[in-house]
N, C-alpha and C. Protein backbone atom coordinates (compact mmCIF):
# COMPACT_ATOMS: atom_id res chain seq x y z
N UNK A 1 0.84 -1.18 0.00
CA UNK A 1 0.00 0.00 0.00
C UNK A 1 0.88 1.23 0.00
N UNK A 2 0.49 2.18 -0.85
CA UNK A 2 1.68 3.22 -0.90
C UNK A 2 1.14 4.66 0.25
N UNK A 3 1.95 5.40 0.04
CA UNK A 3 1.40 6.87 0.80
C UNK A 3 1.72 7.86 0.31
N UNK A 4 1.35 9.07 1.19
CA UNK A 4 0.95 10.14 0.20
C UNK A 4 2.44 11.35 0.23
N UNK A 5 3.41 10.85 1.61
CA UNK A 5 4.65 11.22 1.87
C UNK A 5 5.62 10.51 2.83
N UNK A 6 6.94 11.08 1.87
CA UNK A 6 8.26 10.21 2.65
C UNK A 6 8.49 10.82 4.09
N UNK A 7 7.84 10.07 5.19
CA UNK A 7 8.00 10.77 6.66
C UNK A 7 9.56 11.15 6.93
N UNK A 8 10.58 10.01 6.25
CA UNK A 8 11.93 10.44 6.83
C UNK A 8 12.41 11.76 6.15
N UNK A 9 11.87 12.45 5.00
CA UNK A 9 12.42 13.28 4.74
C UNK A 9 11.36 14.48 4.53
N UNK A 10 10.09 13.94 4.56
CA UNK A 10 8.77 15.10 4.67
C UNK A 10 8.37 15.53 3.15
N UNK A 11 8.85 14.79 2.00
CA UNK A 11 8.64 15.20 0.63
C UNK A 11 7.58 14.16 0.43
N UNK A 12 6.74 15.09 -0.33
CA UNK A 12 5.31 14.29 -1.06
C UNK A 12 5.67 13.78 -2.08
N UNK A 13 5.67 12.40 -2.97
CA UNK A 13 6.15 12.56 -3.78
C UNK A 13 5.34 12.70 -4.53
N UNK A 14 4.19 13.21 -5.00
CA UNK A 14 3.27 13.71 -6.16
C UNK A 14 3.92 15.04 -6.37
N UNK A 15 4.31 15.99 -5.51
CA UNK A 15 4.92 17.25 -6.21
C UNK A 15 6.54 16.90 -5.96
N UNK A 16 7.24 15.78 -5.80
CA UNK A 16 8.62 15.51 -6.59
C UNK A 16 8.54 15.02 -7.73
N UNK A 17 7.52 14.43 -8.29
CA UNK A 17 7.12 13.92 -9.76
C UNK A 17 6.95 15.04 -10.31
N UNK A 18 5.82 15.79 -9.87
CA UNK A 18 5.56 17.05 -10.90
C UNK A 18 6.82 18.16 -10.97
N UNK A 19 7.56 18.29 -10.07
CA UNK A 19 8.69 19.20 -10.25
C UNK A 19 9.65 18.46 -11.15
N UNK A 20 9.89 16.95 -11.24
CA UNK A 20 11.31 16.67 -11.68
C UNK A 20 10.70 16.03 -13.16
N UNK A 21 9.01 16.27 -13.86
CA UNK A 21 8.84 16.40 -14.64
C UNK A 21 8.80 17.62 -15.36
N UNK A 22 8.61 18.81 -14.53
CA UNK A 22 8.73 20.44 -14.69
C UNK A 22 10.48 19.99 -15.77
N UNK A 23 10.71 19.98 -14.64
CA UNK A 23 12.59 20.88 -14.94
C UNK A 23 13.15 19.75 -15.75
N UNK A 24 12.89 18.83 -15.81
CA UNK A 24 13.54 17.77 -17.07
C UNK A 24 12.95 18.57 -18.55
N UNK A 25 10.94 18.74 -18.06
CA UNK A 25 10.90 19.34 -19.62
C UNK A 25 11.19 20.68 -19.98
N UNK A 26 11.88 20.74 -18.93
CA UNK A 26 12.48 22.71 -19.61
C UNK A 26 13.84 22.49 -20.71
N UNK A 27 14.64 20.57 -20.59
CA UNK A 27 15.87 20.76 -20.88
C UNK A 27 15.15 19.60 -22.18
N UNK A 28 14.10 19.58 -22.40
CA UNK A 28 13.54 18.70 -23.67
C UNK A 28 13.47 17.20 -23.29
N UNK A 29 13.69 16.67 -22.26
CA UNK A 29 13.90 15.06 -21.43
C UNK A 29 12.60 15.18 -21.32
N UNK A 30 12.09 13.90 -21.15
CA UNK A 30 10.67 13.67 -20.80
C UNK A 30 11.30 11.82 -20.52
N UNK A 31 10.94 11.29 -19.13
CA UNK A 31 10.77 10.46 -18.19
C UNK A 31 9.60 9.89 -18.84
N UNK A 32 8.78 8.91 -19.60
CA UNK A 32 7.50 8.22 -20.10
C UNK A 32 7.11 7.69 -18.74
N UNK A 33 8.02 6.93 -17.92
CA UNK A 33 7.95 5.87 -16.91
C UNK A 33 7.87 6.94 -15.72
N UNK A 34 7.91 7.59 -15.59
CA UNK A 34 7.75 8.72 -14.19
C UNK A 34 6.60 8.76 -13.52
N UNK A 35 6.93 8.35 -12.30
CA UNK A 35 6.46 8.12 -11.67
C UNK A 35 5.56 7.78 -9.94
N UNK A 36 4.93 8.15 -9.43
CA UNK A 36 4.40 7.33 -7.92
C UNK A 36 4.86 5.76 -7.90
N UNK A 37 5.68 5.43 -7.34
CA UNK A 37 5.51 3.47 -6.89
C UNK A 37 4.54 3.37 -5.80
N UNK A 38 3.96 3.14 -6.65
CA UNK A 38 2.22 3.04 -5.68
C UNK A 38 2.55 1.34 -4.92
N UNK A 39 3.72 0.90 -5.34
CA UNK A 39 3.52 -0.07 -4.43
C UNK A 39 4.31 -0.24 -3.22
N UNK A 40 5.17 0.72 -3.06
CA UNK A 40 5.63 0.85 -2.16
C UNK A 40 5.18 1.53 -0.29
N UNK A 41 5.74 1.64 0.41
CA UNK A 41 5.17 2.17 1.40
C UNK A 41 6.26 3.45 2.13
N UNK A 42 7.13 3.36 1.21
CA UNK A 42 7.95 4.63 1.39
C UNK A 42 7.67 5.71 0.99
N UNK A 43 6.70 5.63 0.17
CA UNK A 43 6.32 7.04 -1.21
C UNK A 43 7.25 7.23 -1.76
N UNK A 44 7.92 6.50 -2.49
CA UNK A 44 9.42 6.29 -3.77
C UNK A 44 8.91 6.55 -4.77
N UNK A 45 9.65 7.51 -6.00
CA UNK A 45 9.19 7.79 -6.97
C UNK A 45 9.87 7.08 -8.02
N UNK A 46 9.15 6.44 -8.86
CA UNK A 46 10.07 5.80 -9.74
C UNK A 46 10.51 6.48 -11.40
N UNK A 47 11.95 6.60 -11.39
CA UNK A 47 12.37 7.08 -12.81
C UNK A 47 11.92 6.78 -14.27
N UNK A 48 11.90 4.72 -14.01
CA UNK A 48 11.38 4.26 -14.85
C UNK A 48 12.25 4.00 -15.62
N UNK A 49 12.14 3.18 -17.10
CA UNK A 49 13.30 3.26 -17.93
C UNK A 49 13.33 4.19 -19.01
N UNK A 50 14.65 4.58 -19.53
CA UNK A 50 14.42 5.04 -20.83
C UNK A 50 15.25 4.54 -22.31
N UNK A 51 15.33 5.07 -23.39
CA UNK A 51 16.44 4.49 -24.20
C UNK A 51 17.63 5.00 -23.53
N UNK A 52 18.61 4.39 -24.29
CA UNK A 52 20.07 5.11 -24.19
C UNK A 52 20.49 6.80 -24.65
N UNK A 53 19.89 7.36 -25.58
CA UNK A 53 19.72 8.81 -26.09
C UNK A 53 19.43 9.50 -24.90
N UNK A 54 18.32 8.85 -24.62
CA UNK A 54 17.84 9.85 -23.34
C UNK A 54 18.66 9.49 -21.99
N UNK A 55 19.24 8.70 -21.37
CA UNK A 55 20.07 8.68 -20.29
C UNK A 55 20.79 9.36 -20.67
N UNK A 56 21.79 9.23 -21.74
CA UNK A 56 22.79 10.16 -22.43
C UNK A 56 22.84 11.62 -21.99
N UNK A 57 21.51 12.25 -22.65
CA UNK A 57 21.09 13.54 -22.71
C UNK A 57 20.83 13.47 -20.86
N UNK A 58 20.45 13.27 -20.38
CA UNK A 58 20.23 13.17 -18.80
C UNK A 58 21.60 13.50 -17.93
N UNK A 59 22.33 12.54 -18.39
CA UNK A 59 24.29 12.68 -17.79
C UNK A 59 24.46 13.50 -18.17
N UNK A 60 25.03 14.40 -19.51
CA UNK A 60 25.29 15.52 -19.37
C UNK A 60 24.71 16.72 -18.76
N UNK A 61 22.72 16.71 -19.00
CA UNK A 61 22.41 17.68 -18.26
C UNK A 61 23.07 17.60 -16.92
N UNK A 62 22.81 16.66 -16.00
CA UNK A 62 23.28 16.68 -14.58
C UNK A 62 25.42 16.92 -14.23
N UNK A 63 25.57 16.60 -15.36
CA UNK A 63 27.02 16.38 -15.05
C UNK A 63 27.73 17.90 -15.48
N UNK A 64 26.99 19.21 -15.91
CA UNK A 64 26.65 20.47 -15.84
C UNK A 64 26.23 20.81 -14.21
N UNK A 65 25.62 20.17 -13.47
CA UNK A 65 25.79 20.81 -11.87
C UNK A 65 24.82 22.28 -12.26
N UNK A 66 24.38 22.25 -10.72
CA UNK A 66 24.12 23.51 -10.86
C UNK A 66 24.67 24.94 -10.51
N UNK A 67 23.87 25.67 -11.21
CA UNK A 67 24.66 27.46 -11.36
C UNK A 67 25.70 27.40 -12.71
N UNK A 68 25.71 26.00 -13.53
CA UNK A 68 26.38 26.51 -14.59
C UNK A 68 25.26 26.88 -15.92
N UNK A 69 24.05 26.96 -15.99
CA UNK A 69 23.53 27.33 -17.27
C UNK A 69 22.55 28.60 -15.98
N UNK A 70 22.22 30.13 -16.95
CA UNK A 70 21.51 30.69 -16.45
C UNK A 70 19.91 30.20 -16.89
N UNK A 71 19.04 30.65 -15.51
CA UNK A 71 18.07 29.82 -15.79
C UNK A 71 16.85 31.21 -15.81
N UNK A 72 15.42 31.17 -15.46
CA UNK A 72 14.81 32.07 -16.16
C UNK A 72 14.54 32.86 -13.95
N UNK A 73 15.32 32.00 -13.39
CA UNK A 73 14.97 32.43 -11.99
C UNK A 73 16.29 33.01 -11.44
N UNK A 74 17.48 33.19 -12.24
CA UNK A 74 18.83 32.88 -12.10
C UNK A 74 19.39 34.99 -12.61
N UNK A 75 19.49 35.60 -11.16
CA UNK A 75 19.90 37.01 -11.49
C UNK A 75 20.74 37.27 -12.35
N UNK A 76 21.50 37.97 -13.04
CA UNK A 76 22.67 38.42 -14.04
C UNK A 76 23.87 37.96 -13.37
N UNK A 77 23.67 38.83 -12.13
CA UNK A 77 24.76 39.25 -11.24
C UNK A 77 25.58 37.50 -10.64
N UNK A 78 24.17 36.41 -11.11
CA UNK A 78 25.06 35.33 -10.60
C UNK A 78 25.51 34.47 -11.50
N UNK A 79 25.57 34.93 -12.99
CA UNK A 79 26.27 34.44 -13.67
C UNK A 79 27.75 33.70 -13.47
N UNK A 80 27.99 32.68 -13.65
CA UNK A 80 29.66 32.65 -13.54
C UNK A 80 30.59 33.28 -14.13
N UNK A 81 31.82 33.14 -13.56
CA UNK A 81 32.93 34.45 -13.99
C UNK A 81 33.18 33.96 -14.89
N UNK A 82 33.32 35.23 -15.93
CA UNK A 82 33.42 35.13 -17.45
C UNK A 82 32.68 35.29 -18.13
N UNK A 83 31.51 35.00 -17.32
CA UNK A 83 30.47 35.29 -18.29
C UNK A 83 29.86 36.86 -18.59
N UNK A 84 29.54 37.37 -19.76
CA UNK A 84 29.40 38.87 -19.84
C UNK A 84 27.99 39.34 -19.46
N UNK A 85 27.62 40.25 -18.97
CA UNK A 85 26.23 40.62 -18.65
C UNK A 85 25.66 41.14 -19.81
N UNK A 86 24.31 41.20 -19.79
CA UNK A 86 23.98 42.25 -20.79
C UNK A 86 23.99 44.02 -19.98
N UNK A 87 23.68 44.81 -21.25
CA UNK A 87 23.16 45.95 -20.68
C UNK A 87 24.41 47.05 -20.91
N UNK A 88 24.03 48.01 -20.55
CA UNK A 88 25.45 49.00 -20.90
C UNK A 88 26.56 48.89 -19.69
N UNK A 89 27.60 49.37 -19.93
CA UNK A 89 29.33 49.24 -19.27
C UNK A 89 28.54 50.55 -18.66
N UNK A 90 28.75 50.40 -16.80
CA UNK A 90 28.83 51.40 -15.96
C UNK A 90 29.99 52.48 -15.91
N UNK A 91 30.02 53.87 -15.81
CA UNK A 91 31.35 54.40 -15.44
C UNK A 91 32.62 54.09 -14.87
């Protein structure tokens, strides 16, 4: 019988599914198998399988880490060094 959240860590996993289907489809990944394991009693979300293309595309997104791509929540100012801002050169 499954439940509706992981007590040891307090995450629901119906909105860890919907978030880590959010932000996969911002990078074009889409999870088919994503999922609730409704049979579990941990509330475990399952990844599911995919082809090889798409794990592929998955490792590199993740193996990028975060704070290296700017994102649409992600200020100027925290760009990484090197990177140029927009906008005009201050005095």
């Amino acid at each position: 019988m499954g439940t509706n959240h992981s007590p040891e860590l307090g995450a629901c996993p119906h909105t860890a599914v919907e978030a880590l289907k959010a932000a996969l489809g911002q990078s074009g990944i889409v999870l088919p198998s994503l999922g609730i394991d409704d049979g579990s009693s941990l509330g475990l979300v399952n990844l599911g399988r995919v082809r090889p293309d798409v794990a592929l595309r998955l490792a590199a997104l993740l193996g990028e880490g975060p704070g290296t791509r700017p994102g649409p929540d992600r200020a100027p100012e925290a760009r990484p060094a090197g990177t140029a801002s927009p906008g005009p050169e201050g005095p």
